[in-house]
PDB file of N, CA and C in Angstrom:
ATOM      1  N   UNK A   1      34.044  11.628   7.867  1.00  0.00           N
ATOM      2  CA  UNK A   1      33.651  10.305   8.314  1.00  0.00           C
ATOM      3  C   UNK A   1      32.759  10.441   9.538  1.00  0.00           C
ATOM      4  N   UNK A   2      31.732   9.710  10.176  1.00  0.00           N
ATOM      5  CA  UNK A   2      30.492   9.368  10.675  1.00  0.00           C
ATOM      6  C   UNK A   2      30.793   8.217  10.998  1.00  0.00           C
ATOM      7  N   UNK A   3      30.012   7.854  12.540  1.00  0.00           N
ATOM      8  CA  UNK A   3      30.008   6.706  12.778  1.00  0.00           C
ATOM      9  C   UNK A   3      28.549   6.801  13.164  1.00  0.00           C
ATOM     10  N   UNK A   4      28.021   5.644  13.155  1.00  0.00           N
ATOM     11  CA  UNK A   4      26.386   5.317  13.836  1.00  0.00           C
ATOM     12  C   UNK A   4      27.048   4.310  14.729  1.00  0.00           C
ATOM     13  N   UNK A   5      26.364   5.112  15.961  1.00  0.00           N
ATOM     14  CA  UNK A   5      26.228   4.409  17.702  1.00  0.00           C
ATOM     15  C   UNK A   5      25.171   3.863  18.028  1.00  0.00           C
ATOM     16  N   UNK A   6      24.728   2.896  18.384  1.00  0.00           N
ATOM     17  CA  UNK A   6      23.739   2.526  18.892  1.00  0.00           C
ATOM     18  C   UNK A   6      23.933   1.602  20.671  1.00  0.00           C
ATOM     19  N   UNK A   7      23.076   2.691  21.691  1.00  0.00           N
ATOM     20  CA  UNK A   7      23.330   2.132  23.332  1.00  0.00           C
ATOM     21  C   UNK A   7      21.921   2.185  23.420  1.00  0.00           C
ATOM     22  N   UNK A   8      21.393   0.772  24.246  1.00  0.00           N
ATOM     23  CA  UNK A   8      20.058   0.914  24.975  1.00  0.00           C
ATOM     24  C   UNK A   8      19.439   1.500  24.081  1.00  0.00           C
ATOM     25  N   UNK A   9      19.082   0.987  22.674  1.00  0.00           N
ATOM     26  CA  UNK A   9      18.123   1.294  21.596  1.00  0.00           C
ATOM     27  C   UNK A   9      17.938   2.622  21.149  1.00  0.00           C
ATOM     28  N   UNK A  10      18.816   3.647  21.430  1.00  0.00           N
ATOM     29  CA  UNK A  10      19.466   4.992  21.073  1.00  0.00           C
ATOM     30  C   UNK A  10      20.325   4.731  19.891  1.00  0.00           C
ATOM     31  N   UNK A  11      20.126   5.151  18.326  1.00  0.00           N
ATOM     32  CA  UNK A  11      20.951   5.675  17.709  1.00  0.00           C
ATOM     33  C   UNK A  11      21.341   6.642  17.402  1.00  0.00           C
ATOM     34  N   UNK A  12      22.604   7.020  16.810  1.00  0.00           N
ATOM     35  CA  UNK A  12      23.132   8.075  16.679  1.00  0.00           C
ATOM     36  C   UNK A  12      24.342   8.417  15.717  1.00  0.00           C
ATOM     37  N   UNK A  13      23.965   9.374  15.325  1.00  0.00           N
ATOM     38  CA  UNK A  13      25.351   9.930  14.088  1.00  0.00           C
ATOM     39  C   UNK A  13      26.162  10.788  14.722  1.00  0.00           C
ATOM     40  N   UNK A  14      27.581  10.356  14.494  1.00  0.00           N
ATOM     41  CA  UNK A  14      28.279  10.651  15.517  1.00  0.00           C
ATOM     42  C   UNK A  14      29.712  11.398  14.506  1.00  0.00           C
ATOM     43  N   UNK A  15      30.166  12.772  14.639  1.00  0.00           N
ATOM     44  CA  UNK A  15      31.398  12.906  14.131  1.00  0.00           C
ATOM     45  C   UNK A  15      32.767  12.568  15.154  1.00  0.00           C
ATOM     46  N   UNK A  16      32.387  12.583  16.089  1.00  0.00           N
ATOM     47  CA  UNK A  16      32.818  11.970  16.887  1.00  0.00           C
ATOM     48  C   UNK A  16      32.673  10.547  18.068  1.00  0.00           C
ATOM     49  N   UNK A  17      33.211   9.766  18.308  1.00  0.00           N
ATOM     50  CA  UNK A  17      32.605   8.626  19.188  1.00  0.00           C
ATOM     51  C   UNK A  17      33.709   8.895  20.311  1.00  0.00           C
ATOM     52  N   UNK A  18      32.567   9.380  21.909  1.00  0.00           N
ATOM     53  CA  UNK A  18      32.973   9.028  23.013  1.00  0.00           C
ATOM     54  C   UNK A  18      33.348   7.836  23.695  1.00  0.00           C
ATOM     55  N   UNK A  19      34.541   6.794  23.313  1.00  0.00           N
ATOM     56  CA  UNK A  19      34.658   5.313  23.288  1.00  0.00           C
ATOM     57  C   UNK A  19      34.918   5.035  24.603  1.00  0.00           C
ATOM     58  N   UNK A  20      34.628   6.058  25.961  1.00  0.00           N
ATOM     59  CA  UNK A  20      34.540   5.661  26.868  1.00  0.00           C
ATOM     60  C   UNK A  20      33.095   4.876  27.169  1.00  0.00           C
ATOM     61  N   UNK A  21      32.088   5.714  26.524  1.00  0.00           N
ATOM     62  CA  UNK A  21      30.819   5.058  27.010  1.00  0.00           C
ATOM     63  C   UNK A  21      30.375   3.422  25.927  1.00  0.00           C
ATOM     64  N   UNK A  22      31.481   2.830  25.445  1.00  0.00           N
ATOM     65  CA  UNK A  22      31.220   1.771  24.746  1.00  0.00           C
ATOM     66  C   UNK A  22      32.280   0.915  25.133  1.00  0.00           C
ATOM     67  N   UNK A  23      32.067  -0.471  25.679  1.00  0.00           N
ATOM     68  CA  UNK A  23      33.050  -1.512  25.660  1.00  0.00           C
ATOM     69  C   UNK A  23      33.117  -2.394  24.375  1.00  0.00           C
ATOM     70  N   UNK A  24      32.520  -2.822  23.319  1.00  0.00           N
ATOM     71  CA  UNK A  24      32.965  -3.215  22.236  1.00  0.00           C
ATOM     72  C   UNK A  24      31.529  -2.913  20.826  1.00  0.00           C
ATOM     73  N   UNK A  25      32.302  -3.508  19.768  1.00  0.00           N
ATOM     74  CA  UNK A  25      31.668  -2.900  18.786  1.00  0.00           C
ATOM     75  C   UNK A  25      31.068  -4.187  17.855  1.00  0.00           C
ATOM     76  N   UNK A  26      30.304  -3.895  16.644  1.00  0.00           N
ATOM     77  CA  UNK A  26      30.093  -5.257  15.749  1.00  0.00           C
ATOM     78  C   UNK A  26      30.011  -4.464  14.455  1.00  0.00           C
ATOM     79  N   UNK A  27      30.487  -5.490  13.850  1.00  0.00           N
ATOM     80  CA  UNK A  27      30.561  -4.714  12.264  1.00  0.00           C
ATOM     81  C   UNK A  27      29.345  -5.279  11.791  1.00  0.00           C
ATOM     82  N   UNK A  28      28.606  -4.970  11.375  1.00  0.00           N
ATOM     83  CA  UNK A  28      26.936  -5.243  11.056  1.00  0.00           C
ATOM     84  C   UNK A  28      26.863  -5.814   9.560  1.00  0.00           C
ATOM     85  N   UNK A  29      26.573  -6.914   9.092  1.00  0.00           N
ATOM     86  CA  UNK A  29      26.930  -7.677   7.606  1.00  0.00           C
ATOM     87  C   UNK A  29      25.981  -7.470   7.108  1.00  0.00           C
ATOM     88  N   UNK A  30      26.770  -7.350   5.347  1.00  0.00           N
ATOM     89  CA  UNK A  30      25.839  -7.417   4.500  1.00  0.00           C
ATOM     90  C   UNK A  30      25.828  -8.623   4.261  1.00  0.00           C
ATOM     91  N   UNK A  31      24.732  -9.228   2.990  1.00  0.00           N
ATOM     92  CA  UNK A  31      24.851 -10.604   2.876  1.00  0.00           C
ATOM     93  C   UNK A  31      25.744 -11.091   2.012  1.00  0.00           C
ATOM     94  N   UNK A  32      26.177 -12.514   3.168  1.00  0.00           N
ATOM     95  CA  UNK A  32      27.567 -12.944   2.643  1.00  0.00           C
ATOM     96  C   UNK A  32      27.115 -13.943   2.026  1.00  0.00           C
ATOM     97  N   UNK A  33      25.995 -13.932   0.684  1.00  0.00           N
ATOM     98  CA  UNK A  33      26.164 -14.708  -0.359  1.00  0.00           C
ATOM     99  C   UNK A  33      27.105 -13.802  -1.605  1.00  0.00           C
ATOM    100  N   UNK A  34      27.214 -12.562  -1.483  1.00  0.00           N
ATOM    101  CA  UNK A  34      27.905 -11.890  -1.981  1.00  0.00           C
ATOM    102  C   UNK A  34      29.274 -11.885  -2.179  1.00  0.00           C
ATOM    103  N   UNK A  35      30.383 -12.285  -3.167  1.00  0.00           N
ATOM    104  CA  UNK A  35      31.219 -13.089  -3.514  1.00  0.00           C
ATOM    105  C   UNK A  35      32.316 -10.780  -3.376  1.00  0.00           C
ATOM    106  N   UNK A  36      31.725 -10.045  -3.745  1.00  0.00           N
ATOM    107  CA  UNK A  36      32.156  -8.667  -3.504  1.00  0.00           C
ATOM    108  C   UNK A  36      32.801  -8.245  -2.060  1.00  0.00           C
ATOM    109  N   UNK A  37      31.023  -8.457  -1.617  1.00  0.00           N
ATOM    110  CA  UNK A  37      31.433  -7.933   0.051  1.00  0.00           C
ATOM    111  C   UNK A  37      32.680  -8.945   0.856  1.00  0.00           C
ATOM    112  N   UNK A  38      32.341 -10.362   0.708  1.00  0.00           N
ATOM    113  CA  UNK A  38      33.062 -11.024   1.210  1.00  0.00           C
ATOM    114  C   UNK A  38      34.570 -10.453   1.489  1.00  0.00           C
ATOM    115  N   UNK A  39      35.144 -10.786   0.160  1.00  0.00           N
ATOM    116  CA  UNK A  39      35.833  -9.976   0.248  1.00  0.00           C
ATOM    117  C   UNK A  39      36.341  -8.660   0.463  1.00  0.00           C
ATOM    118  N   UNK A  40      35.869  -7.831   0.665  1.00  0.00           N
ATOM    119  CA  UNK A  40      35.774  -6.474   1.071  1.00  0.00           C
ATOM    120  C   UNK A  40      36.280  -7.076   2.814  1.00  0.00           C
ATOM    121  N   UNK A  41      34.754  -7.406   3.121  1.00  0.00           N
ATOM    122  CA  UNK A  41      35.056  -8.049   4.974  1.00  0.00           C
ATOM    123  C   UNK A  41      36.512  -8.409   5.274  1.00  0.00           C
ATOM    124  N   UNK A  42      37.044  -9.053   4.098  1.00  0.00           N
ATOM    125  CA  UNK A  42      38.322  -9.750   4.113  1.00  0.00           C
ATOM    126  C   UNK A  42      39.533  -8.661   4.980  1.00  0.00           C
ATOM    127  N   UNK A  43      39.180  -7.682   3.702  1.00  0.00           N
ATOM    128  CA  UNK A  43      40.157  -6.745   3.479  1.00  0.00           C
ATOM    129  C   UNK A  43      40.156  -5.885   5.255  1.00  0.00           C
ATOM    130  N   UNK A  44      39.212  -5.578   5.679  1.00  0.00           N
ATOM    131  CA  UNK A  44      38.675  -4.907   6.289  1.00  0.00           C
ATOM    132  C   UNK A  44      39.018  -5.562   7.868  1.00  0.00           C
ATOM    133  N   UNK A  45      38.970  -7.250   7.756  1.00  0.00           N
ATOM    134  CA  UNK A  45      39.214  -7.880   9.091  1.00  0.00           C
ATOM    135  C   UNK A  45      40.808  -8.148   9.028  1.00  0.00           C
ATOM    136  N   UNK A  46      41.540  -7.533   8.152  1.00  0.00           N
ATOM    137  CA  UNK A  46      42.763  -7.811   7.822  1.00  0.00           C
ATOM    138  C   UNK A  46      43.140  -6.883   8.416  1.00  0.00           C
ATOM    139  N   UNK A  47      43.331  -5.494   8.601  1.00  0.00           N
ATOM    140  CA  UNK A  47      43.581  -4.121   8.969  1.00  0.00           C
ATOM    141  C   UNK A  47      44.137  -4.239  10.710  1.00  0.00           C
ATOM    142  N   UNK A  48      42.749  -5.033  10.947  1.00  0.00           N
ATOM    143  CA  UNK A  48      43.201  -5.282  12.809  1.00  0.00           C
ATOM    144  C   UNK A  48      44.673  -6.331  13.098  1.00  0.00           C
ATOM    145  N   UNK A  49      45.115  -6.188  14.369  1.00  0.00           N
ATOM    146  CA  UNK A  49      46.123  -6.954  14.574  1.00  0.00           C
ATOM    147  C   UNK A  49      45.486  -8.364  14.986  1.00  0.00           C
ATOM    148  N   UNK A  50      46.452  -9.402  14.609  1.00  0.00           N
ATOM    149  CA  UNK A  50      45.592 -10.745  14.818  1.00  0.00           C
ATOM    150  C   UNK A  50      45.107 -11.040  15.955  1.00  0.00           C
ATOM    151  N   UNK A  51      44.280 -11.398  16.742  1.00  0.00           N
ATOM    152  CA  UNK A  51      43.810 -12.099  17.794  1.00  0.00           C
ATOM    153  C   UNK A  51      42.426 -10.852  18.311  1.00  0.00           C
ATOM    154  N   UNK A  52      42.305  -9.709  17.922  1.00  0.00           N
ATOM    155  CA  UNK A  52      41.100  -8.761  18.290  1.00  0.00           C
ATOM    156  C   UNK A  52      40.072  -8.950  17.853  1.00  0.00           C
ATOM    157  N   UNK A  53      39.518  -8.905  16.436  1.00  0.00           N
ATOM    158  CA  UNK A  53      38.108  -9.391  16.049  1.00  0.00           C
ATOM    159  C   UNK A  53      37.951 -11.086  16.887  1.00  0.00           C
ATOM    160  N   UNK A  54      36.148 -10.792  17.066  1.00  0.00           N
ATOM    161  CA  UNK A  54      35.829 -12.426  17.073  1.00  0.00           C
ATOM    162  C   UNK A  54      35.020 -12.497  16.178  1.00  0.00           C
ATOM    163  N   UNK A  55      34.539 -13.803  15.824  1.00  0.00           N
ATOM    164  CA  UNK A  55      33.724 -13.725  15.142  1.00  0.00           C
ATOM    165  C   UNK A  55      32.621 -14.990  15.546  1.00  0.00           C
ATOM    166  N   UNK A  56      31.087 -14.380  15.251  1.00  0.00           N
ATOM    167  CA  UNK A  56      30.108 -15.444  15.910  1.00  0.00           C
ATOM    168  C   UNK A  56      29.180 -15.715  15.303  1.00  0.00           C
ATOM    169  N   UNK A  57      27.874 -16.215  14.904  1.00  0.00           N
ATOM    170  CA  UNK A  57      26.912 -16.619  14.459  1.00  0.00           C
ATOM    171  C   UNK A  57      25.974 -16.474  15.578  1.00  0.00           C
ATOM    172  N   UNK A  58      24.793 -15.603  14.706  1.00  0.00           N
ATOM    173  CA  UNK A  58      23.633 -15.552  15.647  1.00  0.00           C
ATOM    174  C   UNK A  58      22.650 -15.479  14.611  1.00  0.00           C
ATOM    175  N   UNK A  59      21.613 -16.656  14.791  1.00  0.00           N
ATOM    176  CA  UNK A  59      20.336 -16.729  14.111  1.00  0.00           C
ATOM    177  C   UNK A  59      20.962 -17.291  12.568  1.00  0.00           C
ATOM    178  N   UNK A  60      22.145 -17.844  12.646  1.00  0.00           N
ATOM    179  CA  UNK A  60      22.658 -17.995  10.820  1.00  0.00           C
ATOM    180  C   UNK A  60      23.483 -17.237  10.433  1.00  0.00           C
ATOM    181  N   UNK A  61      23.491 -15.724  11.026  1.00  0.00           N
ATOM    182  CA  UNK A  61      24.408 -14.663  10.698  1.00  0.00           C
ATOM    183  C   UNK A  61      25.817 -14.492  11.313  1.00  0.00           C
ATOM    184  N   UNK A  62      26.747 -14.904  10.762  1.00  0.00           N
ATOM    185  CA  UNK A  62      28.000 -14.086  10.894  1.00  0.00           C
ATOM    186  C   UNK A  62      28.336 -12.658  11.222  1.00  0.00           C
ATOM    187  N   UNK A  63      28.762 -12.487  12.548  1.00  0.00           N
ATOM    188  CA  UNK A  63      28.571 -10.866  13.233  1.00  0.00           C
ATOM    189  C   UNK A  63      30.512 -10.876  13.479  1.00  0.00           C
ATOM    190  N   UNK A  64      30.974 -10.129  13.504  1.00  0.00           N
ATOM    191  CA  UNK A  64      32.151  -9.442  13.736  1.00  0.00           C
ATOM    192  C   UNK A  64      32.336  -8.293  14.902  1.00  0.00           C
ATOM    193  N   UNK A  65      33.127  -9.042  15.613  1.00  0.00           N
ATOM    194  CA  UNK A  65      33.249  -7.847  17.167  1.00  0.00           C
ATOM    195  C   UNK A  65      34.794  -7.535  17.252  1.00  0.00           C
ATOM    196  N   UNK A  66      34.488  -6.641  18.438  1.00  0.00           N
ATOM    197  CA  UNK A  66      35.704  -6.474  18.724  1.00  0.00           C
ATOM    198  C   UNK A  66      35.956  -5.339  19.640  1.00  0.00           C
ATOM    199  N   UNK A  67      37.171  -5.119  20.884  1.00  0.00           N
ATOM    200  CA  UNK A  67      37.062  -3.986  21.692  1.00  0.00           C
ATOM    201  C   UNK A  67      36.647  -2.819  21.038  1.00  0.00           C
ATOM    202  N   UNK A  68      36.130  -1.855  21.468  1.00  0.00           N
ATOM    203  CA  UNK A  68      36.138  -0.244  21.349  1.00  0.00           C
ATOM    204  C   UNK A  68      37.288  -0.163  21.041  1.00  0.00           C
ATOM    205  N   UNK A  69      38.060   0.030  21.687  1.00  0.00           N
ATOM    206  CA  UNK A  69      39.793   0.506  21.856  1.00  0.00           C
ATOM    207  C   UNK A  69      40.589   0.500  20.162  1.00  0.00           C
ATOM    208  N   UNK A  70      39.874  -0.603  19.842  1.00  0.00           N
ATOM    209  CA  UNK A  70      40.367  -0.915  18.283  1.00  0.00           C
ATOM    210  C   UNK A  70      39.690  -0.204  17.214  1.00  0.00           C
ATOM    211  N   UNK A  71      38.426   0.562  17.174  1.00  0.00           N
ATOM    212  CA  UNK A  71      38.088   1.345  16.203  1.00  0.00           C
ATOM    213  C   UNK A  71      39.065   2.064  15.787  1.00  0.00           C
ATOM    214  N   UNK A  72      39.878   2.605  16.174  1.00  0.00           N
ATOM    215  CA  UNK A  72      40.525   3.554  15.618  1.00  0.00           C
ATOM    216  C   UNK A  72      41.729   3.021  14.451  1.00  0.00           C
ATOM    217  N   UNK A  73      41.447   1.671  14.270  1.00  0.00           N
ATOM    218  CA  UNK A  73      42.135   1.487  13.377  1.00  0.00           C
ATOM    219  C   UNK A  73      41.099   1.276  11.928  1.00  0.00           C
ATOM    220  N   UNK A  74      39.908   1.961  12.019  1.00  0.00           N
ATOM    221  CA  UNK A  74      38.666   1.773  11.056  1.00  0.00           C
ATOM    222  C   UNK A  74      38.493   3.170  10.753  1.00  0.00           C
ATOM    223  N   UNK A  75      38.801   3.821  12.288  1.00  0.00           N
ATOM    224  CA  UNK A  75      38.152   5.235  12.078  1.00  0.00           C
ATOM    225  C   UNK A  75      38.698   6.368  12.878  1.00  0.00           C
ATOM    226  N   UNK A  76      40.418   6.849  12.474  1.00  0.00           N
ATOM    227  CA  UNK A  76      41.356   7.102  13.462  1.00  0.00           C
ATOM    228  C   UNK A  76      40.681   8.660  13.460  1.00  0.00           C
ATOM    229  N   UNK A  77      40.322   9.735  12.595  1.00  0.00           N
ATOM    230  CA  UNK A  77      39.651  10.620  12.851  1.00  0.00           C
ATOM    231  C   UNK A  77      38.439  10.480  13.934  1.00  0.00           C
ATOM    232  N   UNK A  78      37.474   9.227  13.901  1.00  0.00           N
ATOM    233  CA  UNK A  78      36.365   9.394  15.051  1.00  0.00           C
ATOM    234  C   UNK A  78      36.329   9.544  16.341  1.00  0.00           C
ATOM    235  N   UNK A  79      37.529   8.539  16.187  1.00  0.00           N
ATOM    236  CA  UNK A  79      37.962   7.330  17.290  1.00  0.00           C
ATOM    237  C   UNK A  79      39.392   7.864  18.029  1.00  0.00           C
ATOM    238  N   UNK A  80      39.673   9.221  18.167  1.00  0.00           N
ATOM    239  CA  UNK A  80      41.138   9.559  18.332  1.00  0.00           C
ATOM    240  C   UNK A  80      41.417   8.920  19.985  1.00  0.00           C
ATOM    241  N   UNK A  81      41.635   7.326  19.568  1.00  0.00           N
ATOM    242  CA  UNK A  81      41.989   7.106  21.282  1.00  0.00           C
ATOM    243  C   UNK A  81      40.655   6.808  22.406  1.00  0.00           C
ATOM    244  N   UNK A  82      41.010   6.318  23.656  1.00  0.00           N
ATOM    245  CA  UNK A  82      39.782   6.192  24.430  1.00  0.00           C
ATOM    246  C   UNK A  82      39.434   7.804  25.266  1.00  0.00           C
ATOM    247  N   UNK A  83      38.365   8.465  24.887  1.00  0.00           N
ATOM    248  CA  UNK A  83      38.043   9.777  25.304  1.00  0.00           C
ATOM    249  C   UNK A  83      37.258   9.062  26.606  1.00  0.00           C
TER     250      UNK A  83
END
């Protein structure tokens, strides 16, 4: 597993993520006319404990956030904890 980082217009493939140098994250959407993904998102915003994701609209789009601290329930190999 891989994560892509992106700070100050730097991306990066990461087998590991230093989650000290990040205070929160966004799950980046596909389009949710898609009756698949939707659900998928579902599944996926289900995993976290209730009250951590937010969720917002920018430009029309539905974006998904949430602390750093909580990746590791997406990506417990990347994410082992705040390094």
């Amino acid at each position: 597993t891989v994560v892509f980082a992106m700070q100050n217009r730097n991306t990066q493939l990461l087998q590991h993520l230093k989650t000290s140098s990040f205070r929160n994250f966004i799950l980046f959407p596909l389009p949710s006319s898609d009756k698949e993904y939707r659900e998928y998102m579902q599944e996926v915003c289900a995993r976290f404990p209730s009250g951590v994701l937010r969720a917002t609209t920018q430009n029309g789009i539905e974006l998904v956030s949430g602390p750093v601290s909580a990746l590791a329930t997406l990506f417990p190999n990347t994410t082992p904890g705040n390094q």
